[in-house]
N, C-alpha and C. Protein backbone atom coordinates (compact mmCIF):
# COMPACT_ATOMS: atom_id res chain seq x y z
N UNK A 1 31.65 -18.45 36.06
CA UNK A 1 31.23 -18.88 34.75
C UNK A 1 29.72 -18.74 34.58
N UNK A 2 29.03 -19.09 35.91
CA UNK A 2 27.64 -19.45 36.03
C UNK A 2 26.81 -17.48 35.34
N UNK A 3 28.04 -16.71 35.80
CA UNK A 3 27.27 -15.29 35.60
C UNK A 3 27.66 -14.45 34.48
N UNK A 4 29.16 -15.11 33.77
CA UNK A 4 29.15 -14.36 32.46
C UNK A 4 28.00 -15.56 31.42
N UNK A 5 27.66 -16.64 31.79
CA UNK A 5 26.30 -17.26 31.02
C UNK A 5 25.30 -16.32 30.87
N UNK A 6 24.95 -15.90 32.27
CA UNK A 6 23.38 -15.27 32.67
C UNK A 6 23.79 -14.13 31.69
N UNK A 7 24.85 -13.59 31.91
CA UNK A 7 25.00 -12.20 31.31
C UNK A 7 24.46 -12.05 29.96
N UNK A 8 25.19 -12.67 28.99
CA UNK A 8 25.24 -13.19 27.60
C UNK A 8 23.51 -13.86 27.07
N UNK A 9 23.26 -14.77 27.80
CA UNK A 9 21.82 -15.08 27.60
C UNK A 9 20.95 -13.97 27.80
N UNK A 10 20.69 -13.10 28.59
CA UNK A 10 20.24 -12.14 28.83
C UNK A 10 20.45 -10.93 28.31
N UNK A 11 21.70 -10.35 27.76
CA UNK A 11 21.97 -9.64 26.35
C UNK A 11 21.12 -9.95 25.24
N UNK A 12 21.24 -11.50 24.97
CA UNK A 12 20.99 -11.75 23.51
C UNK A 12 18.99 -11.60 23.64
N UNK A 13 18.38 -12.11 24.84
CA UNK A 13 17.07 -11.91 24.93
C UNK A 13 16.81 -10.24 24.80
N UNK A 14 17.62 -9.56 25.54
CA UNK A 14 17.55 -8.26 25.15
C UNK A 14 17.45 -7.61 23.63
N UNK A 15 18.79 -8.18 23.33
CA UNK A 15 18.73 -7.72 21.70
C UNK A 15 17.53 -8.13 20.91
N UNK A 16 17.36 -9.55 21.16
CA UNK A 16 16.01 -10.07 20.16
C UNK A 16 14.95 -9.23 20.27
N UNK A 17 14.87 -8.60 21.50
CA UNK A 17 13.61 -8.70 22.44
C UNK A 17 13.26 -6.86 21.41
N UNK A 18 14.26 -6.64 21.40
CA UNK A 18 14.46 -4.94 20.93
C UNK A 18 14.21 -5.00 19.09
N UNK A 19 14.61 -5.85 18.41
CA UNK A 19 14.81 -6.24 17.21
C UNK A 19 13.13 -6.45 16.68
N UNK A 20 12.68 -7.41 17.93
CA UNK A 20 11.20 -7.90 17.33
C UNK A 20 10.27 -6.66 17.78
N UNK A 21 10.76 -5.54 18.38
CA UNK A 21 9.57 -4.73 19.39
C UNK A 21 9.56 -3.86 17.93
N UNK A 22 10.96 -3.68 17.01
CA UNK A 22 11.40 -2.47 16.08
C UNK A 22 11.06 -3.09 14.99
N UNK A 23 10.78 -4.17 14.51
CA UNK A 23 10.16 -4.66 13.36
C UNK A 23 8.48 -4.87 13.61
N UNK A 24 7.96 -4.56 14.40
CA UNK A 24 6.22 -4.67 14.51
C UNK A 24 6.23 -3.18 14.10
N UNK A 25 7.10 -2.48 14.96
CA UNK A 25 6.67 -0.78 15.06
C UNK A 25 7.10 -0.25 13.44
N UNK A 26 8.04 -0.77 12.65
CA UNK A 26 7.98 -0.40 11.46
C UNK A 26 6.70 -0.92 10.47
N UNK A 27 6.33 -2.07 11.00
CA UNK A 27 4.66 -2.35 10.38
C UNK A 27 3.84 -1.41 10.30
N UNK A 28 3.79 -1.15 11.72
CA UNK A 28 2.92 -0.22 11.94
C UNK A 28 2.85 0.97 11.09
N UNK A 29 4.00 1.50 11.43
CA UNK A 29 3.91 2.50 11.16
C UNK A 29 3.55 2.93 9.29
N UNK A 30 4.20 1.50 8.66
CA UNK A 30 3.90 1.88 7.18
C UNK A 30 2.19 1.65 6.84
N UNK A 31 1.73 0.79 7.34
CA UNK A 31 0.56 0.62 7.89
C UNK A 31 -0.48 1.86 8.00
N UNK A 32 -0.48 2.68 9.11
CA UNK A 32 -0.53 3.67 8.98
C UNK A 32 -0.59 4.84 8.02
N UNK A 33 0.58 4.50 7.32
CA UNK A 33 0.37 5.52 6.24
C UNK A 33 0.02 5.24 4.74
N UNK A 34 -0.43 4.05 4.78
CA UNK A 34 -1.36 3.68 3.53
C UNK A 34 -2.58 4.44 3.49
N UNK A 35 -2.88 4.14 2.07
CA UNK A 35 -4.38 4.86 1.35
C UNK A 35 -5.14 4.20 2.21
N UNK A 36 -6.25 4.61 2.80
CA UNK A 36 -7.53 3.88 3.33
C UNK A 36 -8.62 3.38 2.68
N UNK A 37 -8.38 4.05 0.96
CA UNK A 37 -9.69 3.66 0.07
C UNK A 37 -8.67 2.51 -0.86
N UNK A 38 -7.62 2.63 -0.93
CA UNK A 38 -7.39 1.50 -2.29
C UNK A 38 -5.81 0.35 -1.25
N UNK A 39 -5.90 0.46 0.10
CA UNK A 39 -4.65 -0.37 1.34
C UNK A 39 -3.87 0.03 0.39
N UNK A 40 -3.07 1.16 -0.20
CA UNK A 40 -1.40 1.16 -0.46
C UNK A 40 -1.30 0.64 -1.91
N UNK A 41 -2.30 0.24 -2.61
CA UNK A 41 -1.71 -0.22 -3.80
C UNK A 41 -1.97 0.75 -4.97
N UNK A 42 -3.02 1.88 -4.76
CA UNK A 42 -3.01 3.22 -5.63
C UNK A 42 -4.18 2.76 -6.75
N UNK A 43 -5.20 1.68 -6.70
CA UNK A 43 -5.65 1.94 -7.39
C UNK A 43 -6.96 1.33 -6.97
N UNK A 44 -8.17 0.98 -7.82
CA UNK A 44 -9.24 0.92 -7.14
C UNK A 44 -10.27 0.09 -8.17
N UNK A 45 -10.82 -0.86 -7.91
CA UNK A 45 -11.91 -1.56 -9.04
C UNK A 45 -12.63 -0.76 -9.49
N UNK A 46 -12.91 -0.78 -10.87
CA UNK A 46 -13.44 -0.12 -11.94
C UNK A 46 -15.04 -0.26 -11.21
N UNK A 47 -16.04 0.33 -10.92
CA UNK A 47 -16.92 0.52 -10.46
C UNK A 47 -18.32 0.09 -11.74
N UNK A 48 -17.92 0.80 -12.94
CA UNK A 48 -18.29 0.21 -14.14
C UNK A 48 -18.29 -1.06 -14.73
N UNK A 49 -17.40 -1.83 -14.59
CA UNK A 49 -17.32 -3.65 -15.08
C UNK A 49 -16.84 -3.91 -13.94
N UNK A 50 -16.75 -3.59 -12.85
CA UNK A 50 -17.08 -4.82 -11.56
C UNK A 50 -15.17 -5.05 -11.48
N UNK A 51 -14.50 -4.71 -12.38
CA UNK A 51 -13.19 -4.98 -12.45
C UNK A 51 -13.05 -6.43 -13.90
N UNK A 52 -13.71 -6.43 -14.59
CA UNK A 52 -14.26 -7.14 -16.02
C UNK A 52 -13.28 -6.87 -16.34
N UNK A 53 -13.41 -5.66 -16.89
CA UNK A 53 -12.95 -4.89 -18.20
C UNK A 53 -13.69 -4.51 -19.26
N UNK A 54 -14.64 -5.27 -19.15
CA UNK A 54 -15.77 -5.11 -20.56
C UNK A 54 -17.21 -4.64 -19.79
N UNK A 55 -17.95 -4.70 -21.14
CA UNK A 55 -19.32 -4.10 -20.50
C UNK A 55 -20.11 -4.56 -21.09
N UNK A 56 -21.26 -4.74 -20.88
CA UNK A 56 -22.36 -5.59 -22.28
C UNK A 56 -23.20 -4.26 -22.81
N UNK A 57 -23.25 -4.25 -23.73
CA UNK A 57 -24.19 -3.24 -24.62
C UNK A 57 -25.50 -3.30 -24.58
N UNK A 58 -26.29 -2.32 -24.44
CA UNK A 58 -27.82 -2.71 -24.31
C UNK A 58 -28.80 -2.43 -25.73
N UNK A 59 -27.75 -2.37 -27.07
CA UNK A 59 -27.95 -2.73 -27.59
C UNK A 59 -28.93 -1.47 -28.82
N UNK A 60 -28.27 -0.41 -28.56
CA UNK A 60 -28.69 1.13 -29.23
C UNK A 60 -27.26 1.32 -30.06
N UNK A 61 -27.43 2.34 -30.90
CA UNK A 61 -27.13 2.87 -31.98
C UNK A 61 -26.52 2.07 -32.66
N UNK A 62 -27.59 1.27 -33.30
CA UNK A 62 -26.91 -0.26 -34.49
C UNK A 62 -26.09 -1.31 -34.18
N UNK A 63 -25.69 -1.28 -32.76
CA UNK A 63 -24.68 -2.69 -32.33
C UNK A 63 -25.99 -3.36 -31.63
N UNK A 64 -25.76 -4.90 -31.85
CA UNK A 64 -26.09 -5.89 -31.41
C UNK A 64 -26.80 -5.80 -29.62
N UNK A 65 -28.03 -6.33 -29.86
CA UNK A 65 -28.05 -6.03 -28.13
C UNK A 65 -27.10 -8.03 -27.85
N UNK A 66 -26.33 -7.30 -26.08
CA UNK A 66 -25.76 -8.42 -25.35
C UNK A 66 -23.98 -8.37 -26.04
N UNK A 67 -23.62 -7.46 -26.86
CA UNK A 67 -22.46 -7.73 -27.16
C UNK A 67 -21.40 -7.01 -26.49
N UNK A 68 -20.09 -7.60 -26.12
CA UNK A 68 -19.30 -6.82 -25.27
C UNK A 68 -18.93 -5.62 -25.89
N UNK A 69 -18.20 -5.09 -24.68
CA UNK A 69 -16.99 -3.51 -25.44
C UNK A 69 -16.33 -3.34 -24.75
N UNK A 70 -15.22 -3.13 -24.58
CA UNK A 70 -14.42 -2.48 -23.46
C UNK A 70 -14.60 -1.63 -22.80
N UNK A 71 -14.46 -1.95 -21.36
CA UNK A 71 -15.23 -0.93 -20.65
C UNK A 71 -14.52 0.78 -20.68
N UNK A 72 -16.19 1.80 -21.20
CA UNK A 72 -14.80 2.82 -21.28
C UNK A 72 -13.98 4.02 -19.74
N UNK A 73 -14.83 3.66 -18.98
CA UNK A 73 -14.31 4.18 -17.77
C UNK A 73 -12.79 3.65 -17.37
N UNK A 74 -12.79 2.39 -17.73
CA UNK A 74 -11.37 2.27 -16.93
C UNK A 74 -10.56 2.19 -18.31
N UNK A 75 -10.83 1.54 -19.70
CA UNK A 75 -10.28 1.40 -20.48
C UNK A 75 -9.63 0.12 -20.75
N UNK A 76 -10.38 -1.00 -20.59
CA UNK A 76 -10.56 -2.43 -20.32
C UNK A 76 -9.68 -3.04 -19.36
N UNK A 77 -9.39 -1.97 -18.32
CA UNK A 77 -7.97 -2.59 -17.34
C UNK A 77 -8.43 -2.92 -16.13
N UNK A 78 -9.34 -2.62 -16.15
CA UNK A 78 -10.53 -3.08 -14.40
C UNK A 78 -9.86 -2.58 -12.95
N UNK A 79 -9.60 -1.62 -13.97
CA UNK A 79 -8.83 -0.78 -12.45
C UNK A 79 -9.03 1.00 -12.64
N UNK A 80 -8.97 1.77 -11.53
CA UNK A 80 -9.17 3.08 -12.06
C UNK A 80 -8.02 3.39 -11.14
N UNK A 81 -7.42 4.47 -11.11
CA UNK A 81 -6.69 5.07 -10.70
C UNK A 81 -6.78 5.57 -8.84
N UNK A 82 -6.48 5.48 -8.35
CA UNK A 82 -7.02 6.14 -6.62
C UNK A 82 -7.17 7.47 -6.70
N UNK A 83 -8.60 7.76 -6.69
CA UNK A 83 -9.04 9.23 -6.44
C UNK A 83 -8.41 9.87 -5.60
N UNK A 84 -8.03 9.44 -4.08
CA UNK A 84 -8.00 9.93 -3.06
C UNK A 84 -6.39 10.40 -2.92
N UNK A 85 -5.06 9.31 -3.22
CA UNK A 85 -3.99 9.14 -3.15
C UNK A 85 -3.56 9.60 -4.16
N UNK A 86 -4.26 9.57 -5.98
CA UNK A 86 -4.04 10.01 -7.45
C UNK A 86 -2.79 8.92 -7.21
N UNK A 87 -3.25 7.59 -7.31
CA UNK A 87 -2.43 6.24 -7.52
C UNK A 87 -0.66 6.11 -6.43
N UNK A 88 -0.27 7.04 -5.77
CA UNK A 88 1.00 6.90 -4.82
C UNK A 88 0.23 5.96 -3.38
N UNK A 89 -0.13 5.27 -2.98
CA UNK A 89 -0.52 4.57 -2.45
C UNK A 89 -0.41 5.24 -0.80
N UNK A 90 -0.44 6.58 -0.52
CA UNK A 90 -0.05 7.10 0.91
C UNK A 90 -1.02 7.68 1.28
N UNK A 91 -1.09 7.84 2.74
CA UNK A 91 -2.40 9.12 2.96
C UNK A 91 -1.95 10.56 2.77
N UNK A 92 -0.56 10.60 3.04
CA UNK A 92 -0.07 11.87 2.99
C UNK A 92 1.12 12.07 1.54
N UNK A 93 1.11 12.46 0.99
CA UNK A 93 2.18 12.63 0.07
C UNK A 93 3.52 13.07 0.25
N UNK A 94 4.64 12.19 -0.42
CA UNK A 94 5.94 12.32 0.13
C UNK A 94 6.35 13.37 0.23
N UNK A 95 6.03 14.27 -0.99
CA UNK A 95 6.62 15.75 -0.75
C UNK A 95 5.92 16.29 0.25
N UNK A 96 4.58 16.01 0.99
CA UNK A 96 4.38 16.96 2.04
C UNK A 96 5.14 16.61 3.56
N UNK A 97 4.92 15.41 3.46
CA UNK A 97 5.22 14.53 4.99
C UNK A 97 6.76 14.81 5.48
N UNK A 98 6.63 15.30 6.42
CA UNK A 98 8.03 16.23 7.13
C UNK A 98 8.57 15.38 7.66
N UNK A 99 7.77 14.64 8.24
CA UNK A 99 8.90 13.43 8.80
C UNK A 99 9.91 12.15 7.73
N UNK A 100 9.57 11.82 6.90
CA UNK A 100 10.16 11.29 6.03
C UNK A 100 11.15 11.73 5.14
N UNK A 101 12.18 11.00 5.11
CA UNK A 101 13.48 11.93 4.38
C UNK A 101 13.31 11.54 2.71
N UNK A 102 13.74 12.29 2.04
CA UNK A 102 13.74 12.78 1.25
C UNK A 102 14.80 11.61 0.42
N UNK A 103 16.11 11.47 0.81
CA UNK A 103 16.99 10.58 0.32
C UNK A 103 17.23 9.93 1.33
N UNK A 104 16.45 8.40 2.09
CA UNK A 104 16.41 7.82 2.74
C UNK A 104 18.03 7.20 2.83
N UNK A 105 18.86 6.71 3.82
CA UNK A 105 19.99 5.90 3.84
C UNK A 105 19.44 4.15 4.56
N UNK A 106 18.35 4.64 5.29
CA UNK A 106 18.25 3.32 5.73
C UNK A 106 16.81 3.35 6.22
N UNK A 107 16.18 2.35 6.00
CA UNK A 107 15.18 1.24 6.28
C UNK A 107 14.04 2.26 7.36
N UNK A 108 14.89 2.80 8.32
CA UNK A 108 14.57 3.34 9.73
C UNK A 108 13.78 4.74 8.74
N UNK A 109 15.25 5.60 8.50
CA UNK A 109 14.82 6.81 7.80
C UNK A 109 13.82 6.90 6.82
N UNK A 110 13.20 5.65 6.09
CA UNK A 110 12.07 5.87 5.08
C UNK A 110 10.92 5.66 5.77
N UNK A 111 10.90 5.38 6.80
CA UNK A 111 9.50 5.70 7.48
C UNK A 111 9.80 6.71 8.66
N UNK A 112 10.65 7.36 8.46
CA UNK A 112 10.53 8.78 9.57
C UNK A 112 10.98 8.36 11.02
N UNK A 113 11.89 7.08 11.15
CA UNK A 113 12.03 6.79 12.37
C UNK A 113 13.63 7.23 12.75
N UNK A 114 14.10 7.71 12.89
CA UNK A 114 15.08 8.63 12.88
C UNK A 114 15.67 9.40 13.70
């Protein structure tokens, strides 16, 4: 009895043990393939209003000096688009990246682990 215990306890540490090693390494790995200028989210603070949205006028061609406007670089959204990624949040783009499938079935296959 004492050794189908050990057995079973020692399976299940196994399994966990394999489960938690394959959920860091899928971190990683998506990790990895994020944008480095905007982390994965595709876009980037408006450099112009600080991420505002607006801008203050300095007060030329007949408007008020100190009055707002929408900022026109980003288009009052305080965000610009990712230069680097053109907003898909990857370093590499899906259609190029060979390792990644195309019509993923599972979890594993959308990050190329396969």
């Amino acid at each position: 009895m004492l050794d189908l215990t050990a057995a079973f306890g020692g399976g299940t540490i196994g399994v966990l043990g394999t489960l938690a090693a394959l959920e860091l390494k899928k971190k990683e790995v998506k990790e990895r393939s994020q944008c480095p200028y905007c982390s994965g989210s595709g876009q980037l603070t408006c450099a112009t209003c600080l991420g505002g949205g607006t801008v203050m006028l300095a007060g030329r061609s007949g408007s008020p000096a100190g009055s707002k406007q929408s900022c026109p670089s980003c288009e009052g959204n305080g965000y610009i688009t990712c230069v680097n990624c053109k907003g898909d949040g990857k370093v590499v783009p899906t259609m190029l990246d060979g390792t990644v499938s195309r019509d993923p079935e599972s979890e594993l296959e959308d990050i190329g682990m396969t």
